[in-house]
Protein backbone atom coordinates (compact mmCIF):
# COMPACT_ATOMS: atom_id res chain seq x y z
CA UNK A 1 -126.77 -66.60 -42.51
CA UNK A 2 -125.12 -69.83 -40.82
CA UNK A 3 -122.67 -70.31 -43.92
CA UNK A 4 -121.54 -66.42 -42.95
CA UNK A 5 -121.07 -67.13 -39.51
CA UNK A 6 -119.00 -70.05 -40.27
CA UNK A 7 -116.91 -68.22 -42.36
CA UNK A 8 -116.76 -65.09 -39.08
CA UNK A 9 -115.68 -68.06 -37.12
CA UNK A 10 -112.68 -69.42 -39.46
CA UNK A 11 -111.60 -66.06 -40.19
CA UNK A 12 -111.26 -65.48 -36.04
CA UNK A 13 -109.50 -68.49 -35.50
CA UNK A 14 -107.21 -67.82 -38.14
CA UNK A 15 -106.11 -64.23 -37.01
CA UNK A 16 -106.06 -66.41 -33.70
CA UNK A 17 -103.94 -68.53 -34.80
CA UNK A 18 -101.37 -66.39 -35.84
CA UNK A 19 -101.15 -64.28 -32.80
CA UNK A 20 -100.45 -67.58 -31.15
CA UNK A 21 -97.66 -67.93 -33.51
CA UNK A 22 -96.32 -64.82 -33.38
CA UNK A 23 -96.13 -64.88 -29.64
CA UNK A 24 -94.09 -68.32 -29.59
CA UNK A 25 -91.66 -66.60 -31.79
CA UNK A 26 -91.56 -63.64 -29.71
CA UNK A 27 -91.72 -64.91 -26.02
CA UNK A 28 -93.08 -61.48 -23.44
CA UNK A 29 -90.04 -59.37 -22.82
CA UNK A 30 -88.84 -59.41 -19.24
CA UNK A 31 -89.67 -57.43 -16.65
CA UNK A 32 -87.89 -55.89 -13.68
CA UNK A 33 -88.03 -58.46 -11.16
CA UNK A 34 -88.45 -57.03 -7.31
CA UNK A 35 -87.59 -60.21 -6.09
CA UNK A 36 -84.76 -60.92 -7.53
CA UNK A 37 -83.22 -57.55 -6.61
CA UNK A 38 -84.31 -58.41 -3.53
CA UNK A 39 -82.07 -61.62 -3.27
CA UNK A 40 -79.07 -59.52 -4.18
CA UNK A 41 -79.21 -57.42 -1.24
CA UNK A 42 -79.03 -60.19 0.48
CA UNK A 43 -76.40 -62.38 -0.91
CA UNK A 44 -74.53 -58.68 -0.44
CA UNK A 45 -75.22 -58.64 3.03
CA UNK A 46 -74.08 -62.37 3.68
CA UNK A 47 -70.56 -61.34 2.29
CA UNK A 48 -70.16 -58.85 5.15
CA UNK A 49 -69.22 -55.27 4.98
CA UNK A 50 -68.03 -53.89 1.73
CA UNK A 51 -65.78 -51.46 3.43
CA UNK A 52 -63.32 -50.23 0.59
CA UNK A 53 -59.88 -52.94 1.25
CA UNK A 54 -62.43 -55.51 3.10
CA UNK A 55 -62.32 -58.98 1.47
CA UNK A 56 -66.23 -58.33 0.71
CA UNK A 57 -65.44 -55.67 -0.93
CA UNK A 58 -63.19 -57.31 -3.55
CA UNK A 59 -65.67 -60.24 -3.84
CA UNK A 60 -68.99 -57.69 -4.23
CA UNK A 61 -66.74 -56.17 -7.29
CA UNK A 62 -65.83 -59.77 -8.85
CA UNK A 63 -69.36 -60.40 -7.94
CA UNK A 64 -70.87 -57.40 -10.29
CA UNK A 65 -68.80 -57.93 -12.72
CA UNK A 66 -70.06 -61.51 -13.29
CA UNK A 67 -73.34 -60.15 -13.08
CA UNK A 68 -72.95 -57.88 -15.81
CA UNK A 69 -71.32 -60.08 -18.27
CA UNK A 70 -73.92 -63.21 -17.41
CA UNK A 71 -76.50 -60.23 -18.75
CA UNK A 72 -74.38 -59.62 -21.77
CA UNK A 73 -72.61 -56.22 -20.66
CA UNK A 74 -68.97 -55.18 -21.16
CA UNK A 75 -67.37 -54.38 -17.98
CA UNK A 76 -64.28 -51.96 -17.38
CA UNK A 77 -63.05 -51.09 -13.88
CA UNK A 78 -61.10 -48.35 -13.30
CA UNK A 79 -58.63 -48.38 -10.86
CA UNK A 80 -56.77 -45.11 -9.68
CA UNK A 81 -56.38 -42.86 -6.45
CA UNK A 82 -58.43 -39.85 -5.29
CA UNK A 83 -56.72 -37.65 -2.83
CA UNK A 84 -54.45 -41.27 -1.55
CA UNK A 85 -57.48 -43.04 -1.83
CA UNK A 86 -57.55 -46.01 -3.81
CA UNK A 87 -60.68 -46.29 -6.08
CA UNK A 88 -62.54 -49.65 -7.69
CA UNK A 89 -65.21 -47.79 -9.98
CA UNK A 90 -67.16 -50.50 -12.25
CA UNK A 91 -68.75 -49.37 -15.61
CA UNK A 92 -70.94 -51.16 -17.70
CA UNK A 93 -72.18 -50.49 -20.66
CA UNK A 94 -73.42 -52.71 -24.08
CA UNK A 95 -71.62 -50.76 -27.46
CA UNK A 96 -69.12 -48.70 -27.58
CA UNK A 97 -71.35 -45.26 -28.04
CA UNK A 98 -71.45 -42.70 -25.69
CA UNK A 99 -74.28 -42.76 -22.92
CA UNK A 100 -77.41 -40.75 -23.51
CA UNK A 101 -78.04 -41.89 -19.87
CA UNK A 102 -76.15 -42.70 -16.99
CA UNK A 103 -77.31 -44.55 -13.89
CA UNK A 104 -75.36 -45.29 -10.73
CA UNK A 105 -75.20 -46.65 -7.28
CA UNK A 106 -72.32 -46.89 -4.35
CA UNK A 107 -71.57 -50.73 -3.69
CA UNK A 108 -69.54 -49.35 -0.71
CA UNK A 109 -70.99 -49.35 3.18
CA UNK A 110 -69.91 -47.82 5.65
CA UNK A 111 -67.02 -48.33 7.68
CA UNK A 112 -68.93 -47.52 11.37
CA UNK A 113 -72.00 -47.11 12.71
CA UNK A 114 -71.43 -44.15 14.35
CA UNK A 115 -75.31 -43.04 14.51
CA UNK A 116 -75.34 -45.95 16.97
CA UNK A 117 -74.90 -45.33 20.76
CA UNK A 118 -72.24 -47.67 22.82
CA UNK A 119 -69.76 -49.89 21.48
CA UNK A 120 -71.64 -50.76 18.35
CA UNK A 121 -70.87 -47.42 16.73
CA UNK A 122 -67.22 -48.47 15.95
CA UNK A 123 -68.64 -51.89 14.07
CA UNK A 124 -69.49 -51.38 10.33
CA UNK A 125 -73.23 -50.85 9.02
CA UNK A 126 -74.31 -54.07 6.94
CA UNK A 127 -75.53 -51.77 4.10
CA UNK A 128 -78.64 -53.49 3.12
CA UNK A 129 -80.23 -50.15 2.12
CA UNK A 130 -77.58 -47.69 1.61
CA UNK A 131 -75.38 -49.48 -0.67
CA UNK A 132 -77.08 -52.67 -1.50
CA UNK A 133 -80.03 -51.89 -2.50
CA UNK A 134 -78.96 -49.09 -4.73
CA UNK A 135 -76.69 -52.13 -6.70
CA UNK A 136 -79.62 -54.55 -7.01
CA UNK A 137 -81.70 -51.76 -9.03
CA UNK A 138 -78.57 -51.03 -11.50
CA UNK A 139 -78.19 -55.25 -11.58
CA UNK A 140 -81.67 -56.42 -12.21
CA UNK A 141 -82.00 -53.21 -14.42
CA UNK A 142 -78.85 -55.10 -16.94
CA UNK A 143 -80.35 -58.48 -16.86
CA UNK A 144 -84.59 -57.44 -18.04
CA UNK A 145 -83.88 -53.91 -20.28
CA UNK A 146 -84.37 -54.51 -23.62
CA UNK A 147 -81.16 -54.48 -25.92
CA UNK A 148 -82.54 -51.65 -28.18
CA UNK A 149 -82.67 -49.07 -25.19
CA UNK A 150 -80.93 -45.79 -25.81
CA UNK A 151 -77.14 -46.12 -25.16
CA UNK A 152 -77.06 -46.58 -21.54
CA UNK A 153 -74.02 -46.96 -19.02
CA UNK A 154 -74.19 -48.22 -15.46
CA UNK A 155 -72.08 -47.52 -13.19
CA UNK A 156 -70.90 -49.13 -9.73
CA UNK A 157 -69.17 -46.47 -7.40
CA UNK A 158 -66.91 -47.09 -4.63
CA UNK A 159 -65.88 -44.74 -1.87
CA UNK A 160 -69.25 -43.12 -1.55
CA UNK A 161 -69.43 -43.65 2.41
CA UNK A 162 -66.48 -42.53 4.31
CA UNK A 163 -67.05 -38.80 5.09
CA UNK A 164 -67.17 -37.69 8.55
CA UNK A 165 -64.54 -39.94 9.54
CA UNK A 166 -60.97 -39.27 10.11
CA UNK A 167 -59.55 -39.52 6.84
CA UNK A 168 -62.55 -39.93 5.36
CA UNK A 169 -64.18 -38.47 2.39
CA UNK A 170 -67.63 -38.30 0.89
CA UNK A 171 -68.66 -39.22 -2.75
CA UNK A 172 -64.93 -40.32 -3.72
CA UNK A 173 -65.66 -42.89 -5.89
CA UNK A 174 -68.16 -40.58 -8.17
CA UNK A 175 -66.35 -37.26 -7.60
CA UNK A 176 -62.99 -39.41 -9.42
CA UNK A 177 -65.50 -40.82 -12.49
CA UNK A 178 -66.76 -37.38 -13.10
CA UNK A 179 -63.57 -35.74 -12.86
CA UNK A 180 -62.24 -37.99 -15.83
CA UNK A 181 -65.55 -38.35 -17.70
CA UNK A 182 -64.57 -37.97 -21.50
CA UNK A 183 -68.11 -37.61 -23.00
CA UNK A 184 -71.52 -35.84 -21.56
CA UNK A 185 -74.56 -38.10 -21.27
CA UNK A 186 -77.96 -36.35 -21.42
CA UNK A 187 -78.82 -37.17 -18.07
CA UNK A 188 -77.72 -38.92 -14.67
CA UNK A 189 -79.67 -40.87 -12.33
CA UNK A 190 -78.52 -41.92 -8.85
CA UNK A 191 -80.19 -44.29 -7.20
CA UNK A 192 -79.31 -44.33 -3.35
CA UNK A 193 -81.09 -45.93 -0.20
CA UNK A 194 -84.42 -47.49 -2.40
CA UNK A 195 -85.40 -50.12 -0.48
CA UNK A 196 -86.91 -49.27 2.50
CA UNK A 197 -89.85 -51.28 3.54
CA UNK A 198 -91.36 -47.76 4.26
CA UNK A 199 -90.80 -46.14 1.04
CA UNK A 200 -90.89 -42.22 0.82
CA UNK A 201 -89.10 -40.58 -2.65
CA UNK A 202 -89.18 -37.27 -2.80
CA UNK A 203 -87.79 -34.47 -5.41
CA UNK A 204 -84.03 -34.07 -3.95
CA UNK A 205 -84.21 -30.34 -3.82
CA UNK A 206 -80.56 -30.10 -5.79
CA UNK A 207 -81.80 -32.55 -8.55
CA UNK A 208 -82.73 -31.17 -12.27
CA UNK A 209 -86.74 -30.47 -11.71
CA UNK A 210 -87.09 -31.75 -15.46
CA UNK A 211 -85.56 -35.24 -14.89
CA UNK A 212 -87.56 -34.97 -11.64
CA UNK A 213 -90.77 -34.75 -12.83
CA UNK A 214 -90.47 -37.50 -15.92
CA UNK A 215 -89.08 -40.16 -13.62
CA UNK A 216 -91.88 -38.98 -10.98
CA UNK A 217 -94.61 -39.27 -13.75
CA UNK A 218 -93.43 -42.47 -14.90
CA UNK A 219 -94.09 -43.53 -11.80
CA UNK A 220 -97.60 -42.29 -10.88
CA UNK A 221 -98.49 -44.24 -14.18
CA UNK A 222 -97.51 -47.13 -12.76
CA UNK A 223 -99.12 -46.59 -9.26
CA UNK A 224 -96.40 -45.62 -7.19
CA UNK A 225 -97.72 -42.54 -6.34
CA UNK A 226 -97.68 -43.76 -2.85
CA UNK A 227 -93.76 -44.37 -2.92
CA UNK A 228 -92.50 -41.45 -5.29
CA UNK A 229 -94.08 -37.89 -3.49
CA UNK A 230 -94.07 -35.32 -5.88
CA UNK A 231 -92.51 -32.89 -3.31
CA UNK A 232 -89.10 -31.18 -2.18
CA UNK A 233 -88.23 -32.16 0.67
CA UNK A 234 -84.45 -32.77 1.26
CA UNK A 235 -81.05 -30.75 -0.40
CA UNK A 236 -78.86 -33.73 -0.53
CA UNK A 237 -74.87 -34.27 -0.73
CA UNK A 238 -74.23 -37.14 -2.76
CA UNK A 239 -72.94 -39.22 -5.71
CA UNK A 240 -75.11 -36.91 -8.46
CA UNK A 241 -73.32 -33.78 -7.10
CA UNK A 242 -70.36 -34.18 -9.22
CA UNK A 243 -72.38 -34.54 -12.43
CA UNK A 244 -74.66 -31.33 -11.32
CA UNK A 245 -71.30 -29.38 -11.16
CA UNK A 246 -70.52 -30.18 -14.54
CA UNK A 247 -73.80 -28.77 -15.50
CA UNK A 248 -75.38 -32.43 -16.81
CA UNK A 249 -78.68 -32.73 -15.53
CA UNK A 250 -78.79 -35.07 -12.73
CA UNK A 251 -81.66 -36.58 -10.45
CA UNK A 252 -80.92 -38.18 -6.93
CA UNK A 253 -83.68 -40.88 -6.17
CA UNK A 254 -83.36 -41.11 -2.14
CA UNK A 255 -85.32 -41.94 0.67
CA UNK A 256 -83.69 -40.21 3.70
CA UNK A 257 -86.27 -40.41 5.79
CA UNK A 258 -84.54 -44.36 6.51
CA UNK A 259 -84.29 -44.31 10.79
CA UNK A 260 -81.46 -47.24 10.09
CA UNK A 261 -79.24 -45.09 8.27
CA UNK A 262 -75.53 -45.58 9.51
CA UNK A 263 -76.30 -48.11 12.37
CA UNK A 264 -76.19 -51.59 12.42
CA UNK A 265 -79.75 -52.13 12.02
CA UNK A 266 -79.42 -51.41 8.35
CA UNK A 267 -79.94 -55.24 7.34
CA UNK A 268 -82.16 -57.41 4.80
CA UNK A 269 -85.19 -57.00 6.66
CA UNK A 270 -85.79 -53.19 6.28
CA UNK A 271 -85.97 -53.34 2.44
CA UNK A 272 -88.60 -54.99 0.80
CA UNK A 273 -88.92 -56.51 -2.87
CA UNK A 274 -92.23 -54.69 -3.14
CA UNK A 275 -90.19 -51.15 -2.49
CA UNK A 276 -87.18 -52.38 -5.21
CA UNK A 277 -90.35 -53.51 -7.77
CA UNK A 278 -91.63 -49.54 -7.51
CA UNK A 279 -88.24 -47.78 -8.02
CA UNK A 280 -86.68 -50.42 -10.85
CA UNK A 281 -90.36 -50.86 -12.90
CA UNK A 282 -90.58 -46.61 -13.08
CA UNK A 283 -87.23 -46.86 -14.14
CA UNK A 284 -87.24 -49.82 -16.40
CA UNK A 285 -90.21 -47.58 -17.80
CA UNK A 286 -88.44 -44.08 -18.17
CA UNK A 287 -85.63 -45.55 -20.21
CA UNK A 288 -87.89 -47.61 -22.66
CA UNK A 289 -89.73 -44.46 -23.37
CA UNK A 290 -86.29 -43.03 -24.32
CA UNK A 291 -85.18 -45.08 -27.42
């Protein structure tokens, strides 16, 4: 009886053994990290306003771009005019085959903060939500997926931010990408205003209810039923609208329930890492599932 015990014991720390091996060879995948999305919405905020012609915004695109390549992506920026207005879109993507998914985000902020009362209306809105924190998911999305994901392109819009103003457009960045998008990915995902502290996601009434209720899924799995509400609530005018005219099914992942939106209050300390942790993990989630 001892002498077959012995053996039970050898034979366990051999199998042992070679799990520990196996797992120096093959060190844990990496995860989405909150907090370092986190810490680039704020190195976005310190470089100021990323108003489209602003100095920050030519150093948040140079920015990305290293970003993408550090993570091993190949970067193309296209450069044209929609309706006069020049256009800086960034697209990232790791082969050369066409997307099976799209995700994107506006780098862009807003030019004033007109929701502001008195002379702070005409000063620009530091973006830390609506912009920032929509770039930081797409970022720290590059640098932990795994290489072997479905064929995946991110993309960086500009001009999403300017409507309402004189001269101004909404969505011009996207609305020029879509217009002169050569293949059809099977779906889009916008991610837009994901930060807040106070997170509340809920289904984007003009989003595809399929899409919707994976990504929401996903997400209850994880434990985020508290941030992603399985409800309609809002019909929402943004960059996924181009996309949903073209008939590819598109989901907008807002919270517009955000009381800073378009005023100056928008900064670094409304979004949390825990809020970026929920939206990037479902996601980081949803397109492993896909391969």
């Amino acid at each position: 009886m001892m002498k077959r015990k012995f053996l039970l014991a050898l034979v366990l720390l051999g199998v042992a053994g070679s799990l520990a091996g196996l797992l120096l060879l093959r060190p844990p995948r990496p995860a989405f990290d909150g907090r370092r999305a986190y810490a680039d919405v704020v190195y976005q905020v310190n470089l100021g306003p990323r108003t489209p012609g602003s100095p920050a915004h030519a150093q948040t695109v140079a920015w990305i771009r290293a970003e993408l390549e550090r993570a091993g992506w190949q970067v193309s920026v296209q450069e044209a005019e929609w309706n006069g207005q020049p256009v800086r879109n960034l697209v990232a993507r790791r082969s050369d085959e066409p997307p099976a998914l799209l995700l994107g985000a506006h780098y862009d902020s807003r030019p004033v903060a007109d929701r502001d009362p008195g002379p702070e209306s005409s000063l620009p809105v530091p973006g830390a939500n609506d912009g920032a924190s929509g770039v930081a998911i797409l970022l720290e999305l590059a640098r932990s997926l795994p290489p072997d994901t479905v064929p995946l392109w991110l993309v960086f819009f500009d001009a999403e931010d300017g409507g309402g103003l004189p001269g101004g457009e909404w969505i011009v960045g996207s609305r020029l990408f879509a217009a002169s998008l050569a293949v059809r990915p099977q779906a889009v995902v916008i991610v837009d205003m994901v930060g807040d502290a106070d997170l509340n996601l809920y289904y984007e009434r003009n989003s595809d209810p399929v899409l919707q209720a994976e990504i929401w899924s996903q997400a209850a799995a994880l434990e985020y039923d508290r941030q992603f509400i399985a409800e309609p609530k809002y019909s929402m005018f943004d960059d996924h609208t181009p996309f949903v005219e073209l008939g590819i099914p598109s989901v907008l992942i807002i919270d517009f329930d955000y009381p800073y939106w378009h005023t100056r209050a928008d900064t670094a300390d409304r979004v949390s890492a825990e809020s970026l942790q929920a939206v990037g993990e479902t996601l980081w989630h949803w397109i492993a599932a896909r391969r």
